[in-house]
N, C-alpha and C. Protein backbone atom coordinates (compact mmCIF):
# COMPACT_ATOMS: atom_id res chain seq x y z
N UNK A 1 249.24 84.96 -68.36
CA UNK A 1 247.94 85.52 -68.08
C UNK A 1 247.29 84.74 -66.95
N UNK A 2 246.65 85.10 -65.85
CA UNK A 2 246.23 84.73 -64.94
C UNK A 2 244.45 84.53 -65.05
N UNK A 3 244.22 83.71 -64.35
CA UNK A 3 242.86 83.21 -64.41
C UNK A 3 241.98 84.09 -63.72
N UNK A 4 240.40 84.24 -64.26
CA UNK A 4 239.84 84.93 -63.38
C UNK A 4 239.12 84.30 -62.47
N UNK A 5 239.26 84.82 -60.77
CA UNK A 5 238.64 83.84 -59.76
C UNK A 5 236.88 84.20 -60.41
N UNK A 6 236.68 83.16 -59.77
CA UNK A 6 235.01 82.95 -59.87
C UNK A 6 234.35 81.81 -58.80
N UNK A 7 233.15 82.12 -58.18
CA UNK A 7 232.97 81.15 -57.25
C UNK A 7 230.99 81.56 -57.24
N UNK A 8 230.69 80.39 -57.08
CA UNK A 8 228.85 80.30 -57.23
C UNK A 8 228.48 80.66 -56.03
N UNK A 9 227.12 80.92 -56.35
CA UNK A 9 226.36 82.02 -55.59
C UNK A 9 224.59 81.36 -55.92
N UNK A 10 223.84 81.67 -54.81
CA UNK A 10 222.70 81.04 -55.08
C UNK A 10 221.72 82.47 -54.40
N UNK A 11 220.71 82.38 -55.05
CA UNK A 11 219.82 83.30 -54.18
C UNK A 11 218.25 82.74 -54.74
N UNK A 12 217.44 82.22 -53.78
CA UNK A 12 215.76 81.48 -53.90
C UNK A 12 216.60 80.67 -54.89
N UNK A 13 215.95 80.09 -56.22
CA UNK A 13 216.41 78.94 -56.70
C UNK A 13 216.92 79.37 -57.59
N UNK A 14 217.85 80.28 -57.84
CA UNK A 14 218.36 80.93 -58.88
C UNK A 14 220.02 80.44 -58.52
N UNK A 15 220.53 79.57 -59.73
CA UNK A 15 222.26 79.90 -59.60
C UNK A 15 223.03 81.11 -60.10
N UNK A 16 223.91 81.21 -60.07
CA UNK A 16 224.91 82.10 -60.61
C UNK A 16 226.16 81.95 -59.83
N UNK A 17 226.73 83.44 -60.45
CA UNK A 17 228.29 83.12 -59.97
C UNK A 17 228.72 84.73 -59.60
N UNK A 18 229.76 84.81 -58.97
CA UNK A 18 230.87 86.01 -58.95
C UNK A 18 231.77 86.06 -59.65
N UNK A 19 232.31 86.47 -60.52
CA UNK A 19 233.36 86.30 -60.71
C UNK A 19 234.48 87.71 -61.06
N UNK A 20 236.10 87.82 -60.77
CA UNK A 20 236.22 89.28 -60.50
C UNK A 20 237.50 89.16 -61.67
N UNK A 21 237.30 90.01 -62.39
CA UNK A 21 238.14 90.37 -63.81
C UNK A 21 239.08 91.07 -63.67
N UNK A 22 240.58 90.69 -63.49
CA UNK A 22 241.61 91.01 -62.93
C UNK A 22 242.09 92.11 -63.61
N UNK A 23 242.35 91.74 -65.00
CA UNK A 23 242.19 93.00 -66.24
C UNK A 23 241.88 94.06 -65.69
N UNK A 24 240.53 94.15 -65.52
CA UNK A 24 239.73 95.37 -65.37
C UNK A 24 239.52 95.90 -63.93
N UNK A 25 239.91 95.10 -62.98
CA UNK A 25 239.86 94.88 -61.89
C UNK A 25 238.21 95.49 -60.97
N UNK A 26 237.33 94.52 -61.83
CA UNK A 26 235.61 94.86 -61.96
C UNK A 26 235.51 93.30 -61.57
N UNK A 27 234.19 93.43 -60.69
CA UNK A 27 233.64 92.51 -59.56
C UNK A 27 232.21 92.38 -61.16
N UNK A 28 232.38 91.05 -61.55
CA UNK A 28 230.65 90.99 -62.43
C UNK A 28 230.02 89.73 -61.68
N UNK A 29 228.10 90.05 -61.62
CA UNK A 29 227.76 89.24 -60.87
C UNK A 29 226.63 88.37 -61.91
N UNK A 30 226.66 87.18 -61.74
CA UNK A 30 225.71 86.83 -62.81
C UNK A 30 224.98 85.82 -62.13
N UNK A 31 223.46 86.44 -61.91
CA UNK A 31 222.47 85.83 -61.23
C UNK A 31 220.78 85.92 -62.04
N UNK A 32 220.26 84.47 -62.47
CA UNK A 32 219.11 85.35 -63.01
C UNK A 32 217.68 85.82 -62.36
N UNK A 33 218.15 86.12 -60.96
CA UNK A 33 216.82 86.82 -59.86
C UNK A 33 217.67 88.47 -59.56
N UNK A 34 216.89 89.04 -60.28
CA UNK A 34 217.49 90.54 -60.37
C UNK A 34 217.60 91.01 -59.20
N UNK A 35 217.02 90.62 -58.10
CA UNK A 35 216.64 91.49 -56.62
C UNK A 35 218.03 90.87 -56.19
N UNK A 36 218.51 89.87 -56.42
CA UNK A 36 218.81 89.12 -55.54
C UNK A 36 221.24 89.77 -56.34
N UNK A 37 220.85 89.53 -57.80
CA UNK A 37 221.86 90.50 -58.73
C UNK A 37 221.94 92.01 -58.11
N UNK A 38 220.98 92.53 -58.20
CA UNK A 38 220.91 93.50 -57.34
C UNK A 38 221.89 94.28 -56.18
N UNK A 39 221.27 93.48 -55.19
CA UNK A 39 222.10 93.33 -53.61
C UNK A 39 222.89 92.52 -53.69
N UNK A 40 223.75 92.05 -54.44
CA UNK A 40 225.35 91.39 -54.31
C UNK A 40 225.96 92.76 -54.90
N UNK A 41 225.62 92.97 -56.49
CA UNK A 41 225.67 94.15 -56.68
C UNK A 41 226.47 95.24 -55.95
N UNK A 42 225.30 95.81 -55.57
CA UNK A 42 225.16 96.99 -54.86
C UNK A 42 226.75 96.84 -53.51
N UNK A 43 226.28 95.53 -52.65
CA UNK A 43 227.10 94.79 -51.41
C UNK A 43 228.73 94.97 -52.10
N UNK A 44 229.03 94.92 -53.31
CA UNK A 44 230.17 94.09 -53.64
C UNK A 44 230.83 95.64 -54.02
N UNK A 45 229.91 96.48 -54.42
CA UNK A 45 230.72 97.39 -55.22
C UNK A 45 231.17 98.71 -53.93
N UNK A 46 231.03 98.70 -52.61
CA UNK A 46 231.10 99.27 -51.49
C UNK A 46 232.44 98.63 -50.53
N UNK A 47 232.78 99.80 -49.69
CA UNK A 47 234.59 99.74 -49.01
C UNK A 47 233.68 98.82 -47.56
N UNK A 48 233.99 97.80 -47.44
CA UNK A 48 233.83 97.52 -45.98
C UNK A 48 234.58 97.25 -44.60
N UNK A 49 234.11 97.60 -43.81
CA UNK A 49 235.24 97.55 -42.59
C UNK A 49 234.66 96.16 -42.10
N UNK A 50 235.90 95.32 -41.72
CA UNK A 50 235.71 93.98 -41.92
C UNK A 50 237.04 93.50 -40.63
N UNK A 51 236.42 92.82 -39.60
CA UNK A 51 237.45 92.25 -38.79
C UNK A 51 238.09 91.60 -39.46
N UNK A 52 239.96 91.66 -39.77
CA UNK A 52 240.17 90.05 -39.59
C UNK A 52 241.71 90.02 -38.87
N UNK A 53 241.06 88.21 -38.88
CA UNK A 53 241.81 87.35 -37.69
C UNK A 53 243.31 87.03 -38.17
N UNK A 54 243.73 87.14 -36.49
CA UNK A 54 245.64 87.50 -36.86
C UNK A 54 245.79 85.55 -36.11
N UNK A 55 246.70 86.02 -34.91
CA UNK A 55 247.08 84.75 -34.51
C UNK A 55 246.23 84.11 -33.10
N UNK A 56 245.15 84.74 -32.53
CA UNK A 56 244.21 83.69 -32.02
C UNK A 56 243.13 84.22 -32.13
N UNK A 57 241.82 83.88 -31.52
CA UNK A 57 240.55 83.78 -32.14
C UNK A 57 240.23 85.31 -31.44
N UNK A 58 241.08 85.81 -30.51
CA UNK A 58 240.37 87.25 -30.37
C UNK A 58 241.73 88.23 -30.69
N UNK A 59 242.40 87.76 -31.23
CA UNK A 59 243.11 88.67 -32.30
C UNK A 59 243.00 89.13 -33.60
N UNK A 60 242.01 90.71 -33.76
CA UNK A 60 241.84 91.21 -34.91
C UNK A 60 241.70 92.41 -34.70
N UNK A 61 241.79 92.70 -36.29
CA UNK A 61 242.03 94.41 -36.88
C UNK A 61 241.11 94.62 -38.07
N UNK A 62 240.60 96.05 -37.54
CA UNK A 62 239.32 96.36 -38.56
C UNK A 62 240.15 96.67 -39.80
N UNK A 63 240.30 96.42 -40.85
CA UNK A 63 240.73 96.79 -42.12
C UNK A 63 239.56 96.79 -42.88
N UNK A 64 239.99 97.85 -43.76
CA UNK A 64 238.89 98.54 -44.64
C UNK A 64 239.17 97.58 -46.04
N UNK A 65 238.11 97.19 -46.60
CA UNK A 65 238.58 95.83 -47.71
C UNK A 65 237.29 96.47 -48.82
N UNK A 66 238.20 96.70 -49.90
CA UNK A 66 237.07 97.42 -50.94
C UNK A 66 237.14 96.13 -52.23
N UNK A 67 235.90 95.30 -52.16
CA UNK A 67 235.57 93.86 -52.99
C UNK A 67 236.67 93.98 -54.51
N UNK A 68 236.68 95.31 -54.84
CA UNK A 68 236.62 95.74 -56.32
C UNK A 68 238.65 95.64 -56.69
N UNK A 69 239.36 95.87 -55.32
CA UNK A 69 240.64 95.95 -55.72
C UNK A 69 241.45 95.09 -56.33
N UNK A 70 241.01 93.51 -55.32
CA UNK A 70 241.24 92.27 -55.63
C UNK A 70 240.79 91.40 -55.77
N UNK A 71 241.18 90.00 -56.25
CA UNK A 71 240.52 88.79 -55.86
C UNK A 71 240.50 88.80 -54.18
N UNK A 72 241.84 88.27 -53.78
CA UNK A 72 241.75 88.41 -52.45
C UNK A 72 241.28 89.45 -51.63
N UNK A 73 240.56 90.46 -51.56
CA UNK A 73 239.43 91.27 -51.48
C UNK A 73 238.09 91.20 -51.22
N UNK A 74 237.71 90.45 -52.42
CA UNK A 74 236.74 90.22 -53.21
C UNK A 74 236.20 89.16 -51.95
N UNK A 75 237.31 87.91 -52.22
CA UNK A 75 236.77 86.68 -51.35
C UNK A 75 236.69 86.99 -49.96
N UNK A 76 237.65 88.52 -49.11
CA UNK A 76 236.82 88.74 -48.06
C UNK A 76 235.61 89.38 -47.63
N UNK A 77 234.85 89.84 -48.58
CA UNK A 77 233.93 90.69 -49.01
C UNK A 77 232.64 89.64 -49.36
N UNK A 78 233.50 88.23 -49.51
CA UNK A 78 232.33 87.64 -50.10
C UNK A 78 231.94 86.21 -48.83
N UNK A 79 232.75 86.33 -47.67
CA UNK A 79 232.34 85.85 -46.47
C UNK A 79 231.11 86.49 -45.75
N UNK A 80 230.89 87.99 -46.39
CA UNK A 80 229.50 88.82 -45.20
C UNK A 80 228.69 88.80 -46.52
N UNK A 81 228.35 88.60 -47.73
CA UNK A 81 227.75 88.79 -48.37
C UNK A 81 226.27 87.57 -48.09
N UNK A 82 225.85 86.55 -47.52
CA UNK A 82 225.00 86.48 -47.18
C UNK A 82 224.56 87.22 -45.69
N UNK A 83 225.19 87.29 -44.95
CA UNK A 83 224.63 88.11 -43.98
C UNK A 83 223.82 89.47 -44.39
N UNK A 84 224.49 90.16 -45.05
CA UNK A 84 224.15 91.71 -45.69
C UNK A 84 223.08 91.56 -47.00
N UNK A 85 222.72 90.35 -47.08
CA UNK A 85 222.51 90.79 -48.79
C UNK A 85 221.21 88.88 -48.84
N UNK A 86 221.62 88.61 -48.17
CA UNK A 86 220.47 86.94 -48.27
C UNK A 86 221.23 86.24 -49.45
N UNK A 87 222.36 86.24 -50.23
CA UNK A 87 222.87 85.70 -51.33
C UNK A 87 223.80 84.82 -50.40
N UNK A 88 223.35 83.73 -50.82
CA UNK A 88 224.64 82.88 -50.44
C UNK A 88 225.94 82.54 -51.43
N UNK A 89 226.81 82.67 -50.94
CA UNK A 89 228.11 82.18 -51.84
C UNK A 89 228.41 80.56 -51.67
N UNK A 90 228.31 79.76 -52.73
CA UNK A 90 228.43 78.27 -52.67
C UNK A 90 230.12 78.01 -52.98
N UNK A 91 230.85 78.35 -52.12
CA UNK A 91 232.32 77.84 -52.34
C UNK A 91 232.57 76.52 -52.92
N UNK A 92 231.58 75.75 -52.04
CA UNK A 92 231.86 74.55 -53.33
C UNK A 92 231.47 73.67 -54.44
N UNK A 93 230.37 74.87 -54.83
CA UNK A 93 229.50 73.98 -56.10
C UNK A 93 230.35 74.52 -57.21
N UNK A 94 230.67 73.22 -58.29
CA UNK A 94 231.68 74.35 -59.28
C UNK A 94 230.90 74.91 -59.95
N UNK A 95 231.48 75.88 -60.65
CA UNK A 95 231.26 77.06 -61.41
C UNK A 95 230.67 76.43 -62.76
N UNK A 96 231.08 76.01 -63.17
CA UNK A 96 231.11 75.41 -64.44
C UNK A 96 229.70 74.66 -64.83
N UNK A 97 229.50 74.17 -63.48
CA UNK A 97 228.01 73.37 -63.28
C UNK A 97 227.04 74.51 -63.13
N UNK A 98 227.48 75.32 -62.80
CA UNK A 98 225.88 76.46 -62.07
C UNK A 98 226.15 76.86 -63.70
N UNK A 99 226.92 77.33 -64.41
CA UNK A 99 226.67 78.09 -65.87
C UNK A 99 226.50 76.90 -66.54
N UNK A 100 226.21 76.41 -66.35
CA UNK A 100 225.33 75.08 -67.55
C UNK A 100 223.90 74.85 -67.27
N UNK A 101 223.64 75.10 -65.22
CA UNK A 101 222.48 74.57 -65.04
C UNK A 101 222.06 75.97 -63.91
N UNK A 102 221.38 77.01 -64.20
CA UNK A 102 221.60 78.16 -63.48
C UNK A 102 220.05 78.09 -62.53
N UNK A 103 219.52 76.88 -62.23
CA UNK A 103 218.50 76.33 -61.30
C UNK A 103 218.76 75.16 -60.78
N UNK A 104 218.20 75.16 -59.71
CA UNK A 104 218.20 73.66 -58.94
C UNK A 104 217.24 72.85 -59.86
């Protein structure tokens, strides 16, 4: 059985997390500023056309990347998610800490 990815997320002083349920292959977002749950939400559950980079910095291809298929998906989906949405994704605060302490 494989683990489910999960990675923290902050929006105003609110923690939470992403995390994407391989099982079910469902994106759940757990944030406790609803506006903010909301627009990751909304951001995560949509097909986006998304450059990405091959073998130098102006080598790329629009591929269409829908958050919901995969993890690896998900985590490219979750590089524009503060741009689109004001939610930042904290790659490196662990997880474990924001669901114990879901405020600064």
């Amino acid at each position: 059985m494989t683990e489910n990815f999960s990675v923290a997320i902050s929006y105003g002083e609110n923690l939470g997390y992403v995390e994407y349920d391989e099982a079910a292959r469902k994106v759940i977002v757990v944030l406790g500023d609803e506006v903010g749950k909301r627009k990751a939400e909304e951001f995560l559950a949509q097909v986006h056309e998304i450059g990405i980079p091959h073998e130098t910095l102006l080598d790329f291809t629009i591929e269409k990347i829908n958050p919901q298929a995969d993890a690896e998906s998900l985590k490219l989906a979750l590089t524009r998610l503060w741009e689109n949405t004001g939610v930042h994704v904290d790659w490196s605060r662990p997880v474990d800490y924001v669901k114990a302490h879901p405020h600064y």
